[in-house]
PDB file of N, CA and C in Angstrom:
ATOM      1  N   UNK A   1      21.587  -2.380   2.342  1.00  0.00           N
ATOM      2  CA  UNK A   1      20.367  -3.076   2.666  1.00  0.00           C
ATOM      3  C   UNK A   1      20.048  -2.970   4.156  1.00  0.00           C
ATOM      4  N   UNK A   2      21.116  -2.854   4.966  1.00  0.00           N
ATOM      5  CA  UNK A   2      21.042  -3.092   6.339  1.00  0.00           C
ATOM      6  C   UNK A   2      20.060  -1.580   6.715  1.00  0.00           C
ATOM      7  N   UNK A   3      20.645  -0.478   6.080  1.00  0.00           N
ATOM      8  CA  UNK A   3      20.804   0.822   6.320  1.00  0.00           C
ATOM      9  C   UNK A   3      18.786   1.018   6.269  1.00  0.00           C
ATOM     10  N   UNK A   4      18.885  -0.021   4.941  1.00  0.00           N
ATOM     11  CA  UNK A   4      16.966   0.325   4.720  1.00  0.00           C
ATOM     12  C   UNK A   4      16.418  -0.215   5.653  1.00  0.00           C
ATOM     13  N   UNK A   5      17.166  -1.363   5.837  1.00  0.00           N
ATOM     14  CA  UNK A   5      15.661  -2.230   7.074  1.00  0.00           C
ATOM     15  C   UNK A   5      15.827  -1.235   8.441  1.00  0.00           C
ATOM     16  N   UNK A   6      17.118  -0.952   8.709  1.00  0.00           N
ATOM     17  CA  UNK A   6      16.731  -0.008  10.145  1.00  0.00           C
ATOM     18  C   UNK A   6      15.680   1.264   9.657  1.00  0.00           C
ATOM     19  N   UNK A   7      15.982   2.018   8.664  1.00  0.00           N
ATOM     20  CA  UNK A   7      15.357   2.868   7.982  1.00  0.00           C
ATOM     21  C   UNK A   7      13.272   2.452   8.579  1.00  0.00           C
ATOM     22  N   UNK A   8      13.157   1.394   7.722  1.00  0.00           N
ATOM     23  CA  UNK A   8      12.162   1.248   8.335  1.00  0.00           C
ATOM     24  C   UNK A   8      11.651   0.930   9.621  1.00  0.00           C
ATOM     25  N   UNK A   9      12.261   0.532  10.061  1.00  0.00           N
ATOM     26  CA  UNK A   9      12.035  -0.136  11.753  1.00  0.00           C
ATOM     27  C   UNK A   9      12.089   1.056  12.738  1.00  0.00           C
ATOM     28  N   UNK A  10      12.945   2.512  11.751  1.00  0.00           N
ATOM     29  CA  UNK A  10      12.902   3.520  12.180  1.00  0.00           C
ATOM     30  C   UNK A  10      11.275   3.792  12.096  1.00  0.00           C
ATOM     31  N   UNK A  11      11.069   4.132  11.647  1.00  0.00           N
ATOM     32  CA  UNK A  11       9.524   4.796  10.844  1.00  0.00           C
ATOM     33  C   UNK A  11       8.476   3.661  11.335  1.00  0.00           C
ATOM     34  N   UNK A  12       8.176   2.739  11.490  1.00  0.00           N
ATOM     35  CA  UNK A  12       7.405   2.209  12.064  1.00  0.00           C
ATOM     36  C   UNK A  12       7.595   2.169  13.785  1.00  0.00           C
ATOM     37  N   UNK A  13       8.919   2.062  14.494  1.00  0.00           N
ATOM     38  CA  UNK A  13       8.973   2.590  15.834  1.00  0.00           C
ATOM     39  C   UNK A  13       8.263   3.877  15.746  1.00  0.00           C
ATOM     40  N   UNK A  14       8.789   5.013  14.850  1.00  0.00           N
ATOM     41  CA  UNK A  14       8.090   6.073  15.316  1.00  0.00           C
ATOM     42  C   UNK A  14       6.252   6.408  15.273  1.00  0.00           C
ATOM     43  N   UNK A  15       6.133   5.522  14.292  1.00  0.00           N
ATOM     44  CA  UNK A  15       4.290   5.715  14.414  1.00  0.00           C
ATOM     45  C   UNK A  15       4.099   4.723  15.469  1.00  0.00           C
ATOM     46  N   UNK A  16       4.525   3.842  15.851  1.00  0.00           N
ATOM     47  CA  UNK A  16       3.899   3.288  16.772  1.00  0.00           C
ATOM     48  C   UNK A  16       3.973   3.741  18.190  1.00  0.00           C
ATOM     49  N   UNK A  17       5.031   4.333  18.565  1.00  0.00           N
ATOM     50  CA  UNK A  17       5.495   5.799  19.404  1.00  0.00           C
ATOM     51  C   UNK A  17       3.940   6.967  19.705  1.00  0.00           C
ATOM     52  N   UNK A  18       4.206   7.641  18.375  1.00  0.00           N
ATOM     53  CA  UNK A  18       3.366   8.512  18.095  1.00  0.00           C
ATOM     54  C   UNK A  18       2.030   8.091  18.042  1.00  0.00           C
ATOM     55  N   UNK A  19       1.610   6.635  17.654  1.00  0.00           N
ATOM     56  CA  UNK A  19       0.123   6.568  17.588  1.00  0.00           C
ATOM     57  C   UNK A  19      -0.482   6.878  16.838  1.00  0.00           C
ATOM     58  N   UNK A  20       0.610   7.138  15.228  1.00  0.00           N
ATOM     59  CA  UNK A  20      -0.121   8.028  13.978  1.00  0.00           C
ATOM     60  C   UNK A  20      -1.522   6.985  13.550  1.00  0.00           C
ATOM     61  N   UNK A  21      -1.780   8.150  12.648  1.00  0.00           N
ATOM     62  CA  UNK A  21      -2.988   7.408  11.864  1.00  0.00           C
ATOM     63  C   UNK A  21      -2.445   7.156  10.232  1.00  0.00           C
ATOM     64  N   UNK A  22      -1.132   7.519  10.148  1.00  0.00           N
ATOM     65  CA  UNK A  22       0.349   7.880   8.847  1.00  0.00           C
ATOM     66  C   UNK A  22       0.954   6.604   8.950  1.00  0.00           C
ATOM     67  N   UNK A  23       1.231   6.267   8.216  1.00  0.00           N
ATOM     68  CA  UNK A  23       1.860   5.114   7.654  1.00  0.00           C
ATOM     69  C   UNK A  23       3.273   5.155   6.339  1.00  0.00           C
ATOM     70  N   UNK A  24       3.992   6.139   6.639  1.00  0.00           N
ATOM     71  CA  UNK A  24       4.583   6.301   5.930  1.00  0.00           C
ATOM     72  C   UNK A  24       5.844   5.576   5.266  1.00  0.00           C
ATOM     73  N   UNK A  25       6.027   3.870   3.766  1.00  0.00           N
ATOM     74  CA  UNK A  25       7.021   3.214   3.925  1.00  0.00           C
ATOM     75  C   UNK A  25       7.362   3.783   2.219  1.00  0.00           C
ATOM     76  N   UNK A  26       7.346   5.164   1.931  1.00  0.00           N
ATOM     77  CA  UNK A  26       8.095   5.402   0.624  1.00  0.00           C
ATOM     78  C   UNK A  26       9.333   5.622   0.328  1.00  0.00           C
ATOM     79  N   UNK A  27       9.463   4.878  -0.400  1.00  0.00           N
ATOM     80  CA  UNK A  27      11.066   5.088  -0.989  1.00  0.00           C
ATOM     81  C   UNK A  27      12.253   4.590   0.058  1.00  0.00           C
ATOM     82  N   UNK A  28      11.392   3.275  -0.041  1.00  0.00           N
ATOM     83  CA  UNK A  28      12.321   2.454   1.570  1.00  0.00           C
ATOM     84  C   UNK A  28      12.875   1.135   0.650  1.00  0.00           C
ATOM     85  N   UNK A  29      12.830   1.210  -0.253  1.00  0.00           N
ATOM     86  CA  UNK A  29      13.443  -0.095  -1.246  1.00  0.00           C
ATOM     87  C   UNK A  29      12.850  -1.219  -1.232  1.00  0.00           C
ATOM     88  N   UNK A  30      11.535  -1.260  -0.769  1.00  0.00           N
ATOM     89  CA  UNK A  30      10.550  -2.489  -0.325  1.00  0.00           C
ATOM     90  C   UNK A  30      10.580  -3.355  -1.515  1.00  0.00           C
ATOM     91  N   UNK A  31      10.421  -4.713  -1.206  1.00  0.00           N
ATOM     92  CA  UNK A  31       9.978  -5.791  -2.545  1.00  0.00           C
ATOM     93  C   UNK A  31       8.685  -6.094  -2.366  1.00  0.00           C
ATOM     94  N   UNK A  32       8.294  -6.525  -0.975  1.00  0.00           N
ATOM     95  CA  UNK A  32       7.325  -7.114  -0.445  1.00  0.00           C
ATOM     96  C   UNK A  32       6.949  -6.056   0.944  1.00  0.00           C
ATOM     97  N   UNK A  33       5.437  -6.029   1.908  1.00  0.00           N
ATOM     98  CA  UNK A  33       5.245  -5.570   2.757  1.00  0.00           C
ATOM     99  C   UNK A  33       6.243  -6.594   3.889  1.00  0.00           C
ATOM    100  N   UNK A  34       6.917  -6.664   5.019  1.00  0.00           N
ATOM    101  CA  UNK A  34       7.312  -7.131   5.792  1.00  0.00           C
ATOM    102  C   UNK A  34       6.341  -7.868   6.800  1.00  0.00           C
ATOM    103  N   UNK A  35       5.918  -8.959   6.852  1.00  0.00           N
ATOM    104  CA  UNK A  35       5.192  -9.647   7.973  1.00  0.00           C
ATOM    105  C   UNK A  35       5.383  -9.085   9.131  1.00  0.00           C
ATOM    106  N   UNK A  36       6.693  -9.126   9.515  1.00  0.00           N
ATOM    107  CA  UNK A  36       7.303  -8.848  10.756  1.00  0.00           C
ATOM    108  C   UNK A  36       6.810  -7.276  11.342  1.00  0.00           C
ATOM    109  N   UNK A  37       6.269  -6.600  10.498  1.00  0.00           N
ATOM    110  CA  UNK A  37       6.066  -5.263  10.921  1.00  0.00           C
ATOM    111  C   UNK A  37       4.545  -4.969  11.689  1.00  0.00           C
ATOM    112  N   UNK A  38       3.736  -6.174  11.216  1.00  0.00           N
ATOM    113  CA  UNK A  38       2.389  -6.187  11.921  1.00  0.00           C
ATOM    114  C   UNK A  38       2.701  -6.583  13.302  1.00  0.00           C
ATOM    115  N   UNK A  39       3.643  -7.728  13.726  1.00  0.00           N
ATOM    116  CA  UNK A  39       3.844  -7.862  15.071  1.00  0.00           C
ATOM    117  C   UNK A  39       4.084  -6.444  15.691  1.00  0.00           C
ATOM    118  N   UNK A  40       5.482  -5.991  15.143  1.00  0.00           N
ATOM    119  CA  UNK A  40       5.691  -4.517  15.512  1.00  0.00           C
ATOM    120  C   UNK A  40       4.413  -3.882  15.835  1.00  0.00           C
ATOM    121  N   UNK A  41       3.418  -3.552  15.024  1.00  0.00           N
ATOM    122  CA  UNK A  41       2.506  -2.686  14.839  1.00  0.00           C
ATOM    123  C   UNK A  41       0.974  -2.605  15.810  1.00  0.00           C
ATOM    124  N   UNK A  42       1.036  -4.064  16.132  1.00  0.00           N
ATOM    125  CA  UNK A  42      -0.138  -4.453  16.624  1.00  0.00           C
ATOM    126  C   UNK A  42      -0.906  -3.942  17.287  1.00  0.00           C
ATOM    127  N   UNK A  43      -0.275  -3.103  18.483  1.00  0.00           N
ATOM    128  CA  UNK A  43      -1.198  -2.049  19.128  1.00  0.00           C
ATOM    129  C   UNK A  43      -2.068  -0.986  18.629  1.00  0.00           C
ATOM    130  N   UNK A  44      -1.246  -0.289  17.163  1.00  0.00           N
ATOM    131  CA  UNK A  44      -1.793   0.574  17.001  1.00  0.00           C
ATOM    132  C   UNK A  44      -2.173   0.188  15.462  1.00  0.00           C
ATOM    133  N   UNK A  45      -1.872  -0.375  14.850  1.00  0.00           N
ATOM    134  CA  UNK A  45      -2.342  -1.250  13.002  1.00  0.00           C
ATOM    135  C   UNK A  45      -4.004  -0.657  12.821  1.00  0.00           C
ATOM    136  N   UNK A  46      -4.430  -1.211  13.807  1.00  0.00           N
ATOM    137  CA  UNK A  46      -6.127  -0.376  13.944  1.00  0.00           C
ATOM    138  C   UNK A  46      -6.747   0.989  13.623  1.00  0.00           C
ATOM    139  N   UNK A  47      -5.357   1.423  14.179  1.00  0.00           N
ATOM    140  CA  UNK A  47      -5.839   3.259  14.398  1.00  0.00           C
ATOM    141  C   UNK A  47      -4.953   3.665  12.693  1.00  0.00           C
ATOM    142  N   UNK A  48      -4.594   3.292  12.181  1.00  0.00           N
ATOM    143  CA  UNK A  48      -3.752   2.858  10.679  1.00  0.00           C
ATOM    144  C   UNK A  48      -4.640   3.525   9.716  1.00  0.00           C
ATOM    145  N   UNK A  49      -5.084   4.797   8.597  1.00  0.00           N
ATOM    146  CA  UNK A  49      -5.551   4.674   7.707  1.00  0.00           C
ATOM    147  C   UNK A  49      -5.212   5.191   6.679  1.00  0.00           C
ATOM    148  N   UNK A  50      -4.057   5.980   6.799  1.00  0.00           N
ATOM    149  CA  UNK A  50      -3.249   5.997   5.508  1.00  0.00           C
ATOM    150  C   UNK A  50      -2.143   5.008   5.393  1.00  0.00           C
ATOM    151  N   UNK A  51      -1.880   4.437   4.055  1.00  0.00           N
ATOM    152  CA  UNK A  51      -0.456   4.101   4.099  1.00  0.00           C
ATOM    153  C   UNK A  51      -0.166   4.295   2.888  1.00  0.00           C
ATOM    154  N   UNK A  52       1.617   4.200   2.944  1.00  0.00           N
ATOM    155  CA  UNK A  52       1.724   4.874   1.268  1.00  0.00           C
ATOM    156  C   UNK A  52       3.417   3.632   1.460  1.00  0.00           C
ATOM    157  N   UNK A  53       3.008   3.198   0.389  1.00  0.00           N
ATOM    158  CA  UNK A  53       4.425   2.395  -0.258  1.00  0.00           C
ATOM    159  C   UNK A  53       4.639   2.633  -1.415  1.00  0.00           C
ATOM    160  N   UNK A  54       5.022   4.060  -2.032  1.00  0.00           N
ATOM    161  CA  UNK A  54       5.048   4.630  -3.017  1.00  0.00           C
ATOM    162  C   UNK A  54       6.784   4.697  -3.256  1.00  0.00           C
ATOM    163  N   UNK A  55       7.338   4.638  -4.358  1.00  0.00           N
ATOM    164  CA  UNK A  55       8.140   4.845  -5.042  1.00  0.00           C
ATOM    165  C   UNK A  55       9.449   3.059  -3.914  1.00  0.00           C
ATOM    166  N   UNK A  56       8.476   2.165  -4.234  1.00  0.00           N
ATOM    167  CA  UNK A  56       9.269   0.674  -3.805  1.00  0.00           C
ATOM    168  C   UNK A  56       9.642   0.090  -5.153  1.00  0.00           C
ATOM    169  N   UNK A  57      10.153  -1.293  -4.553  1.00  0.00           N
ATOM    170  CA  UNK A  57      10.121  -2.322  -5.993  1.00  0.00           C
ATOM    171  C   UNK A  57       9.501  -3.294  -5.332  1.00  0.00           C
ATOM    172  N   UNK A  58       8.149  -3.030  -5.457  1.00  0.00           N
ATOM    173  CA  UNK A  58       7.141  -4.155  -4.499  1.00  0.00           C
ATOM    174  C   UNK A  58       6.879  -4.818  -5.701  1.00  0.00           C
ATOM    175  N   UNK A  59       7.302  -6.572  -5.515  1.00  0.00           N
ATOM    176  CA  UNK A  59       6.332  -7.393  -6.248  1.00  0.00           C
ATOM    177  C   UNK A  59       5.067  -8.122  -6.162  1.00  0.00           C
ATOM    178  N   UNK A  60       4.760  -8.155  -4.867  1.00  0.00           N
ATOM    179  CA  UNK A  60       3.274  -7.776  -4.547  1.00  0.00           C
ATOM    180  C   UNK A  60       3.413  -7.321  -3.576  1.00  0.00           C
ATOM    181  N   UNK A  61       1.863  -7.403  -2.928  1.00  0.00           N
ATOM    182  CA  UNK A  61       1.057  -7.237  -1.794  1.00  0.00           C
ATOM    183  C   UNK A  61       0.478  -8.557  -1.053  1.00  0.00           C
ATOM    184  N   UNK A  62       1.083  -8.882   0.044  1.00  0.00           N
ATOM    185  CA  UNK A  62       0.271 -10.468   0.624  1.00  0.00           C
ATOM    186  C   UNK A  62      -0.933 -10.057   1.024  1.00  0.00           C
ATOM    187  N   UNK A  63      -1.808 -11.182   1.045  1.00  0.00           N
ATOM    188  CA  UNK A  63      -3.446 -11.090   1.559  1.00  0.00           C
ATOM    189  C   UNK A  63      -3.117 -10.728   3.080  1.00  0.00           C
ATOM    190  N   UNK A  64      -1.926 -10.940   3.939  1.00  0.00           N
ATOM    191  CA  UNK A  64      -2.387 -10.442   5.428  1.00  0.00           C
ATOM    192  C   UNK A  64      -2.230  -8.890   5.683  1.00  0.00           C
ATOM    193  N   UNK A  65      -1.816  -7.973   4.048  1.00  0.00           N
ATOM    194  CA  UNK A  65      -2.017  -6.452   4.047  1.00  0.00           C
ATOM    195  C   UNK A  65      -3.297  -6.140   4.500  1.00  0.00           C
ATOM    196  N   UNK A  66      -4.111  -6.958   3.374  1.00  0.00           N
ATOM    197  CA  UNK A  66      -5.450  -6.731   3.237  1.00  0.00           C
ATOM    198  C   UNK A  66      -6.222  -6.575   4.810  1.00  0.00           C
ATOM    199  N   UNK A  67      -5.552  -8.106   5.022  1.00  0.00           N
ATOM    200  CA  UNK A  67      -6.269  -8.257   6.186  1.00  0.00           C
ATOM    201  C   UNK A  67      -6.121  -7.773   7.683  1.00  0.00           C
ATOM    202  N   UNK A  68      -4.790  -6.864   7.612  1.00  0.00           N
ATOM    203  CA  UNK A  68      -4.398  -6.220   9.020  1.00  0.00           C
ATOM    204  C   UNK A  68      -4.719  -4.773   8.452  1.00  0.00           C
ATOM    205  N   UNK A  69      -5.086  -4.422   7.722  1.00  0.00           N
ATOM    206  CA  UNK A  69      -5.587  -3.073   6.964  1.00  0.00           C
ATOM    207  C   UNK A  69      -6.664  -2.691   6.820  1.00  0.00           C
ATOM    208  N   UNK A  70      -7.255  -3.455   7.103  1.00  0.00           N
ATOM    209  CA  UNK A  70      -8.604  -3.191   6.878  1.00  0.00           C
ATOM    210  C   UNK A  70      -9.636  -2.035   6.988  1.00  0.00           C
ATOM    211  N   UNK A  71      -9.317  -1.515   7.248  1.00  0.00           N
ATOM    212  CA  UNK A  71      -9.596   0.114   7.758  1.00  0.00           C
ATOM    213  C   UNK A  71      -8.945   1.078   7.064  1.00  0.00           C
ATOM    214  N   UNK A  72      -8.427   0.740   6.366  1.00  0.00           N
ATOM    215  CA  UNK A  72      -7.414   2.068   5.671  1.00  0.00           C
ATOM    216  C   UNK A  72      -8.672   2.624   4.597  1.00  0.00           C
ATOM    217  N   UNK A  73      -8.166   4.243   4.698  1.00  0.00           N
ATOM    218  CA  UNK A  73      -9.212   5.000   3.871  1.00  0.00           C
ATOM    219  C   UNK A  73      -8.179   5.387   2.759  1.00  0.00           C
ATOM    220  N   UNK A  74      -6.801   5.874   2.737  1.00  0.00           N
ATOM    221  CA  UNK A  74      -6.282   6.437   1.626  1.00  0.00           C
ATOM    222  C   UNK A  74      -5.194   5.056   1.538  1.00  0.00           C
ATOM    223  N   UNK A  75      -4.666   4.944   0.114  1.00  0.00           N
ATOM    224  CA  UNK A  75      -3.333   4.427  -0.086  1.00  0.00           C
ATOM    225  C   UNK A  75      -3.360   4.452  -1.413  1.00  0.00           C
ATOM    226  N   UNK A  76      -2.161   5.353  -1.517  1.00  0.00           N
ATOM    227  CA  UNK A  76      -1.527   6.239  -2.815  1.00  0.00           C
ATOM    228  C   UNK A  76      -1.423   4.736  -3.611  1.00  0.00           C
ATOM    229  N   UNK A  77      -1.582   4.420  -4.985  1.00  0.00           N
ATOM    230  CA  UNK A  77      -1.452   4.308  -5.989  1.00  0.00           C
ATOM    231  C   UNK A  77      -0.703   4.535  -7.168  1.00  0.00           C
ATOM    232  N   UNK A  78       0.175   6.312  -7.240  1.00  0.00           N
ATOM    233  CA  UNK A  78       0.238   6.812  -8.243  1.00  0.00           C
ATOM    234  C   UNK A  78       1.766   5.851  -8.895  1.00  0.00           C
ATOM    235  N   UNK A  79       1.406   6.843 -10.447  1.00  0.00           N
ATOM    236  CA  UNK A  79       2.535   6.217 -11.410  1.00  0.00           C
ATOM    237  C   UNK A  79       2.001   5.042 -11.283  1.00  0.00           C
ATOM    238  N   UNK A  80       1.212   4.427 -11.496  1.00  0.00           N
ATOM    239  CA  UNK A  80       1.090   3.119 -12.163  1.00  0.00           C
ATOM    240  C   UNK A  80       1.394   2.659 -13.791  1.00  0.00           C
ATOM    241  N   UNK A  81       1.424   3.839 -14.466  1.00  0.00           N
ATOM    242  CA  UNK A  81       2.284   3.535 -15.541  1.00  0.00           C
ATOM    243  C   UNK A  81       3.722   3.637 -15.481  1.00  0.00           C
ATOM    244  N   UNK A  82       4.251   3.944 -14.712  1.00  0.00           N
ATOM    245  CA  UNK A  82       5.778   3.960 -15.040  1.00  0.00           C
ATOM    246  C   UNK A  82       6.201   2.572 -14.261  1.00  0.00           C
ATOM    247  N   UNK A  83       5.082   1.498 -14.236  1.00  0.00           N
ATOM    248  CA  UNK A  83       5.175   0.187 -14.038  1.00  0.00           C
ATOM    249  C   UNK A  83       5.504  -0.589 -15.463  1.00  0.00           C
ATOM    250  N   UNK A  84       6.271  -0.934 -16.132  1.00  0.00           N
ATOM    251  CA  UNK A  84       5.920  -1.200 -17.673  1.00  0.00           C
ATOM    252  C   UNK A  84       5.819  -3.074 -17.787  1.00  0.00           C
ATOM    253  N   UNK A  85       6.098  -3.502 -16.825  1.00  0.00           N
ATOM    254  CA  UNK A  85       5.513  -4.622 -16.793  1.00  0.00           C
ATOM    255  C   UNK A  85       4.177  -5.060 -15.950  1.00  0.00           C
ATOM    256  N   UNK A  86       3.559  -3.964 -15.401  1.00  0.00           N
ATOM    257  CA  UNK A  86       1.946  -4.136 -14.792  1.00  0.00           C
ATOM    258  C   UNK A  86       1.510  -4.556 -15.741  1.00  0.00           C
ATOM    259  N   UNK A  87       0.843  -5.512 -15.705  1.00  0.00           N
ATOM    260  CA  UNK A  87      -0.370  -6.375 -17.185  1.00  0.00           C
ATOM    261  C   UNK A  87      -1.377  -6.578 -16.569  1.00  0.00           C
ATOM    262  N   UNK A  88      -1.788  -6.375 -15.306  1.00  0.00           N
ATOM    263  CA  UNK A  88      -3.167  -6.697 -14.387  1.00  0.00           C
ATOM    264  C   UNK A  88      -3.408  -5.823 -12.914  1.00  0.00           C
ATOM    265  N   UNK A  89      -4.132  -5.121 -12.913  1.00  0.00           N
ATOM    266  CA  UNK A  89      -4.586  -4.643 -11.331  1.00  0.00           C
ATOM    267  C   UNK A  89      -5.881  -5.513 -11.135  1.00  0.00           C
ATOM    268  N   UNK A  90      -5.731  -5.953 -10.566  1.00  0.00           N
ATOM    269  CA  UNK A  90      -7.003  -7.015  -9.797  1.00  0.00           C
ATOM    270  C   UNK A  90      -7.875  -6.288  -9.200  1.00  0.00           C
ATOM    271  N   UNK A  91      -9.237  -5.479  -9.127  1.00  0.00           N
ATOM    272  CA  UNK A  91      -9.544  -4.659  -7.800  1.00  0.00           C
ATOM    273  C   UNK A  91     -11.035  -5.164  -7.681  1.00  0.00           C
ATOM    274  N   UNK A  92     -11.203  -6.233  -8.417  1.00  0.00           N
ATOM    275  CA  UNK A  92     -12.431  -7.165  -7.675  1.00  0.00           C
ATOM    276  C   UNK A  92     -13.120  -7.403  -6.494  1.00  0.00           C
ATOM    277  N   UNK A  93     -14.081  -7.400  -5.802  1.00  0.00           N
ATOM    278  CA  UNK A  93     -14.367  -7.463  -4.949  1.00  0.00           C
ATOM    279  C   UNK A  93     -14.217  -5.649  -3.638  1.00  0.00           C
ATOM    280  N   UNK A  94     -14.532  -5.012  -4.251  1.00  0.00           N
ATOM    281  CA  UNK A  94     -13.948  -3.952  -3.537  1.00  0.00           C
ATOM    282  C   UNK A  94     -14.778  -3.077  -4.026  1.00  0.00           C
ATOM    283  N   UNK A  95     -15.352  -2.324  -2.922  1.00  0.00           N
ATOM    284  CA  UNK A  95     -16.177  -1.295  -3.044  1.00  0.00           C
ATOM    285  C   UNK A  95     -15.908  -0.080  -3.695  1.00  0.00           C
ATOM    286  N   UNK A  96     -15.494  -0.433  -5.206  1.00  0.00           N
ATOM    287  CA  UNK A  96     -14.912   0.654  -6.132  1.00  0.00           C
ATOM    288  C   UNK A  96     -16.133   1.187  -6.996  1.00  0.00           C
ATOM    289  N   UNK A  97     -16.339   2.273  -7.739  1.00  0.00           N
ATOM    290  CA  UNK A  97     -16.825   2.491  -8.834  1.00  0.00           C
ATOM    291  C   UNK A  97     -16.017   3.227 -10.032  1.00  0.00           C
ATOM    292  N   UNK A  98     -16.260   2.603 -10.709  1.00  0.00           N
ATOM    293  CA  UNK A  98     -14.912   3.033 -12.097  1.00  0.00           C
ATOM    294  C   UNK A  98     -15.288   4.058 -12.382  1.00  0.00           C
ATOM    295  N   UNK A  99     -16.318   4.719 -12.215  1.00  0.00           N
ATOM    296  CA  UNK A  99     -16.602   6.134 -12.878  1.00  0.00           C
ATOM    297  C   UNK A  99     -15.879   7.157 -11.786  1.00  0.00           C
ATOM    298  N   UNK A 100     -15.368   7.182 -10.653  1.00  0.00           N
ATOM    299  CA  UNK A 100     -15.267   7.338  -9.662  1.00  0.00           C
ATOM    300  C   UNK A 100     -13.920   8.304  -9.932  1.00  0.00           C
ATOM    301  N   UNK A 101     -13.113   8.977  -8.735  1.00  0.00           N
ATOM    302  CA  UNK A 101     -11.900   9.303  -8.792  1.00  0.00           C
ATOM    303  C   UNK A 101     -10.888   9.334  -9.672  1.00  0.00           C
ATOM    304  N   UNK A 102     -10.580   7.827 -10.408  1.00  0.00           N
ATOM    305  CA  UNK A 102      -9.199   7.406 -10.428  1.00  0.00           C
ATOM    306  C   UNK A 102      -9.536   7.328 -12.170  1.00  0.00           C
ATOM    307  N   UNK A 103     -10.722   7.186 -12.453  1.00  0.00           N
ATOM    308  CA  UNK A 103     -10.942   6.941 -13.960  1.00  0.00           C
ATOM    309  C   UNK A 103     -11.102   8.131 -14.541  1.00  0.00           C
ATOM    310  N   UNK A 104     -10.264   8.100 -15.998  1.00  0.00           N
ATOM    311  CA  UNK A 104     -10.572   8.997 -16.938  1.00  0.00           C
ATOM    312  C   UNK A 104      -8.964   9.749 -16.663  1.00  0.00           C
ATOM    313  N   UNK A 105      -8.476  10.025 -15.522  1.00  0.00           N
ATOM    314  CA  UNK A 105      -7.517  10.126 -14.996  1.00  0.00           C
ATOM    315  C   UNK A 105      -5.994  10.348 -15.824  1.00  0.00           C
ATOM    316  N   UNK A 106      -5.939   9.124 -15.981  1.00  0.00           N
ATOM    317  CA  UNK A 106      -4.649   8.702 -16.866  1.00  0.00           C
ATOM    318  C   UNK A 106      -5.207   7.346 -17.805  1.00  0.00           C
ATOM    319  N   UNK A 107      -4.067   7.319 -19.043  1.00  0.00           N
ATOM    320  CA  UNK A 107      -4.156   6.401 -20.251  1.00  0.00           C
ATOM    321  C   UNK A 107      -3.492   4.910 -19.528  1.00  0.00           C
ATOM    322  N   UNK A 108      -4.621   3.657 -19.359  1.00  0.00           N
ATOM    323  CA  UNK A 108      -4.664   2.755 -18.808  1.00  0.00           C
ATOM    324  C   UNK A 108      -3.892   1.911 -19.589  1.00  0.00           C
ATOM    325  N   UNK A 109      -2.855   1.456 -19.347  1.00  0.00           N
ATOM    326  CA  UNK A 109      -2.168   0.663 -20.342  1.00  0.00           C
ATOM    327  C   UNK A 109      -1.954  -0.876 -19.582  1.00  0.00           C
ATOM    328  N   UNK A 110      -2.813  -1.254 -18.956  1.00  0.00           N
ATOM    329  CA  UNK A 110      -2.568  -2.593 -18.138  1.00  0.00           C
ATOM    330  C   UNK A 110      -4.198  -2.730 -17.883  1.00  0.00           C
ATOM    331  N   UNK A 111      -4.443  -4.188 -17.606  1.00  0.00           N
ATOM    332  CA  UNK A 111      -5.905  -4.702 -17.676  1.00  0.00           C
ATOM    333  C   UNK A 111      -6.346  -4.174 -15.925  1.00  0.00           C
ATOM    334  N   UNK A 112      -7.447  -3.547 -16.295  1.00  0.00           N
ATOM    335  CA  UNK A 112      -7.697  -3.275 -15.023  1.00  0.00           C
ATOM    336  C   UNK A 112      -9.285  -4.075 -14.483  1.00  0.00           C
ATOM    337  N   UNK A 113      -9.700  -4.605 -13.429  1.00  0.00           N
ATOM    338  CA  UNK A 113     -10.396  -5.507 -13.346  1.00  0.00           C
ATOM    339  C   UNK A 113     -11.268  -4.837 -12.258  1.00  0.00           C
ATOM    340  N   UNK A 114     -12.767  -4.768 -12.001  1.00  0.00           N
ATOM    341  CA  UNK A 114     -13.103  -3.830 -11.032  1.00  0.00           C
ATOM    342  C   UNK A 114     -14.658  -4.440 -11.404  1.00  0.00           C
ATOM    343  N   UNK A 115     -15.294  -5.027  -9.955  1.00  0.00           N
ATOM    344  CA  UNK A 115     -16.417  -5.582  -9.747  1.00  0.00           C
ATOM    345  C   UNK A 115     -17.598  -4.764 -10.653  1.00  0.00           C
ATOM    346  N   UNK A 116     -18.737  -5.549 -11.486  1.00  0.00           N
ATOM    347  CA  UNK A 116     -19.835  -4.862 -12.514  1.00  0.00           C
ATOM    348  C   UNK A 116     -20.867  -4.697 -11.216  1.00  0.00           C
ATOM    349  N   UNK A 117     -21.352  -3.208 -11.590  1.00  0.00           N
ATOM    350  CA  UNK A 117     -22.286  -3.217 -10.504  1.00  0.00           C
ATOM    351  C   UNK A 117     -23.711  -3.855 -10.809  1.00  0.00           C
TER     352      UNK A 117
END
């Protein structure tokens, strides 16, 4: 466990170093996003528009993702079925259109929720 949290503290020193616009926390054993990493981040969180927390055991996402993120243009998604207890994606309020990208895609096996235009 020790080995992951430096792991990350690695990878977020280095974008914040570098000044990426990469956000890279996959396959870092995550449960949750870390609060503590926006302090870390603060200078550069802004300049932020990919991020990918792909292949975690995240049980959610807190609202201060949302809200120190705000700017993000990409963040991977995939394998959402090899979630087998997903029963809800919430994506309300969000400038989505279901006909869009992500639909038609793959066989939706969890309620997916997405503002009526």
């Amino acid at each position: 466990m020790a080995a992951d949290a430096a792991r990350v503290a690695r990878i977020v020193n280095e974008t914040v170093a570098e000044r990426s616009e990469h956000l890279d926390l996959s396959n870092c054993k995550l449960t949750s996003f870390p609060v503590a990493l926006f302090r870390m981040m603060e200078n550069v969180v802004g300049n932020i528009h990919f991020v990918s927390l792909q292949n975690n055991e995240l049980k959610f996402i807190a609202g201060d993702f949302m809200i120190n993120f705000s700017q993000l243009q990409e963040m991977p998604l995939e394998n959402l079925n090899s979630m087998p207890s997903l029963k809800l994606l919430n994506l309300k309020s969000n400038p989505l259109n279901i006909g869009s990208q992500f639909a038609g895609q793959m066989e939706i096996k969890f309620e997916l929720l997405v503002s009526a235009e």
